[in-house]
C-alpha atoms as a PDB file:
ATOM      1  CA  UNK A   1      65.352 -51.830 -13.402  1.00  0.00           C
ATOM      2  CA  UNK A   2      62.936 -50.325 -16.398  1.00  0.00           C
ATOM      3  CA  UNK A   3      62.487 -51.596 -19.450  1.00  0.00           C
ATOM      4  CA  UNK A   4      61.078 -50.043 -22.556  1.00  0.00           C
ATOM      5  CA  UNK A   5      58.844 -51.597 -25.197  1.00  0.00           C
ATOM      6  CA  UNK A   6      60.759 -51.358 -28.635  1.00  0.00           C
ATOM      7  CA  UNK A   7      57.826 -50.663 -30.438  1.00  0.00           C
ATOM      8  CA  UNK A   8      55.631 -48.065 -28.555  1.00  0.00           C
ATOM      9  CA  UNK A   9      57.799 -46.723 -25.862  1.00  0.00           C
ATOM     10  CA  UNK A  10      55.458 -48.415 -22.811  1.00  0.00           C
ATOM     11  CA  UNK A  11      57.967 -48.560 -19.571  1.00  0.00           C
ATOM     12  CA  UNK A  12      58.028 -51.871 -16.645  1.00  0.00           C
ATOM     13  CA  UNK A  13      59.059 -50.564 -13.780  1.00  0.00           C
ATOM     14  CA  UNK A  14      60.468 -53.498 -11.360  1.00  0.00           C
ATOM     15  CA  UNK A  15      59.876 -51.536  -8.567  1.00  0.00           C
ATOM     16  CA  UNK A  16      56.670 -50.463  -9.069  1.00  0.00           C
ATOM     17  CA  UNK A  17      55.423 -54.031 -10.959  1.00  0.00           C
ATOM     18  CA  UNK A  18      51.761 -53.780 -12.411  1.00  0.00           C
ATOM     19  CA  UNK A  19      49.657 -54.200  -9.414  1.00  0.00           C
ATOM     20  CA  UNK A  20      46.497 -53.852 -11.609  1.00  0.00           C
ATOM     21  CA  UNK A  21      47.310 -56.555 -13.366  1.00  0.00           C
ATOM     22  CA  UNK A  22      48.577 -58.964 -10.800  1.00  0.00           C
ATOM     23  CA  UNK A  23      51.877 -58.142 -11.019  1.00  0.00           C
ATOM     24  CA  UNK A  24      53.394 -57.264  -7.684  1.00  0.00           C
ATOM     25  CA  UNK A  25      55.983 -54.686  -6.694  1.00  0.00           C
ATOM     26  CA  UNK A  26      59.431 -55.647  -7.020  1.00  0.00           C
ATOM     27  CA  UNK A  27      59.027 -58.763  -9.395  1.00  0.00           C
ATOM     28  CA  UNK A  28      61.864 -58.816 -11.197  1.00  0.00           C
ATOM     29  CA  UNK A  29      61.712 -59.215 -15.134  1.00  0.00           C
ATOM     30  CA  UNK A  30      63.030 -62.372 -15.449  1.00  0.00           C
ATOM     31  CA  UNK A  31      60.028 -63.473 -13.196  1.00  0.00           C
ATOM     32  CA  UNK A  32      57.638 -62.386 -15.145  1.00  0.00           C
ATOM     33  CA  UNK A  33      56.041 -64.993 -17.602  1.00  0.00           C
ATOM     34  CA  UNK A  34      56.688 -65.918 -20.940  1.00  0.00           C
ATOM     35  CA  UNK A  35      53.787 -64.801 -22.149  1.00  0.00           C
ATOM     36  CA  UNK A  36      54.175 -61.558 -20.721  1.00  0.00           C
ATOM     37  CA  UNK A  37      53.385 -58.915 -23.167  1.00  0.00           C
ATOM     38  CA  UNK A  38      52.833 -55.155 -23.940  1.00  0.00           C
ATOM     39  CA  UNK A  39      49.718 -53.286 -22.885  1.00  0.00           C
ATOM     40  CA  UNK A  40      49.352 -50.332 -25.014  1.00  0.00           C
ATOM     41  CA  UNK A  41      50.809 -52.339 -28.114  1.00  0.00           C
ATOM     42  CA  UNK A  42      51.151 -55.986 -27.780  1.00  0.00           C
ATOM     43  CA  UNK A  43      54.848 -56.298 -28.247  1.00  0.00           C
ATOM     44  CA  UNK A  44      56.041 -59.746 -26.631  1.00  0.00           C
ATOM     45  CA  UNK A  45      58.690 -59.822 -24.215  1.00  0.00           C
ATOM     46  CA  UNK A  46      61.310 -59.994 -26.450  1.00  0.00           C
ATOM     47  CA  UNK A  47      60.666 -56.954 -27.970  1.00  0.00           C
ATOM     48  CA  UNK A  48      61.469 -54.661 -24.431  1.00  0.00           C
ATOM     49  CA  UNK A  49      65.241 -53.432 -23.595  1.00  0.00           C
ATOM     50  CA  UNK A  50      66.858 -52.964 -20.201  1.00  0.00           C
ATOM     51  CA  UNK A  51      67.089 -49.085 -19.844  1.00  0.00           C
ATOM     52  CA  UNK A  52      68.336 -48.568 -16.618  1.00  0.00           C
ATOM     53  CA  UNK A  53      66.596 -47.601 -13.124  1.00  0.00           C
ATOM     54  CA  UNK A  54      64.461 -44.808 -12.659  1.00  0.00           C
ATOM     55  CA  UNK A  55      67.387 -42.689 -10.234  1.00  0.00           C
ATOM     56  CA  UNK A  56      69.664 -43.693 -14.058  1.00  0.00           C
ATOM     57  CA  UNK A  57      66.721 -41.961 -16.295  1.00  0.00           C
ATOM     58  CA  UNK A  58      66.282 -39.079 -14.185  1.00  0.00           C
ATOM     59  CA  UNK A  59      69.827 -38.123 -14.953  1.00  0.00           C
ATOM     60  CA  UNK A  60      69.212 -38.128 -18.814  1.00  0.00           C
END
């Protein structure tokens, strides 16, 4: 599953996590932590929507 920031547009990618910043591939949103936030803009976690998987958002 992706989701997209609210604010900026910045995509998590499930599959791919965020290896650079500890975050491992596959960890699920709901694992992430509380505190998790936006890189480019800040936004808290909150602020991101459930957009569908990347095979769903190649079909747009």
């Amino acid at each position: 599953m992706i989701y997209v920031c609210e604010i900026c547009g910045w995509e998590y990618d499930e599959a791919k996590g965020l290896p650079e910043e500890g975050i491992r591939p596959g960890t699920k949103w709901e694992d992430l932590p509380d505190k998790f936030y936006c890189y480019l803009c800040g936004a808290t976690k909150e602020q991101f929507s459930a957009a569908g998987t990347a095979a769903d958002l190649e079909h747009l």
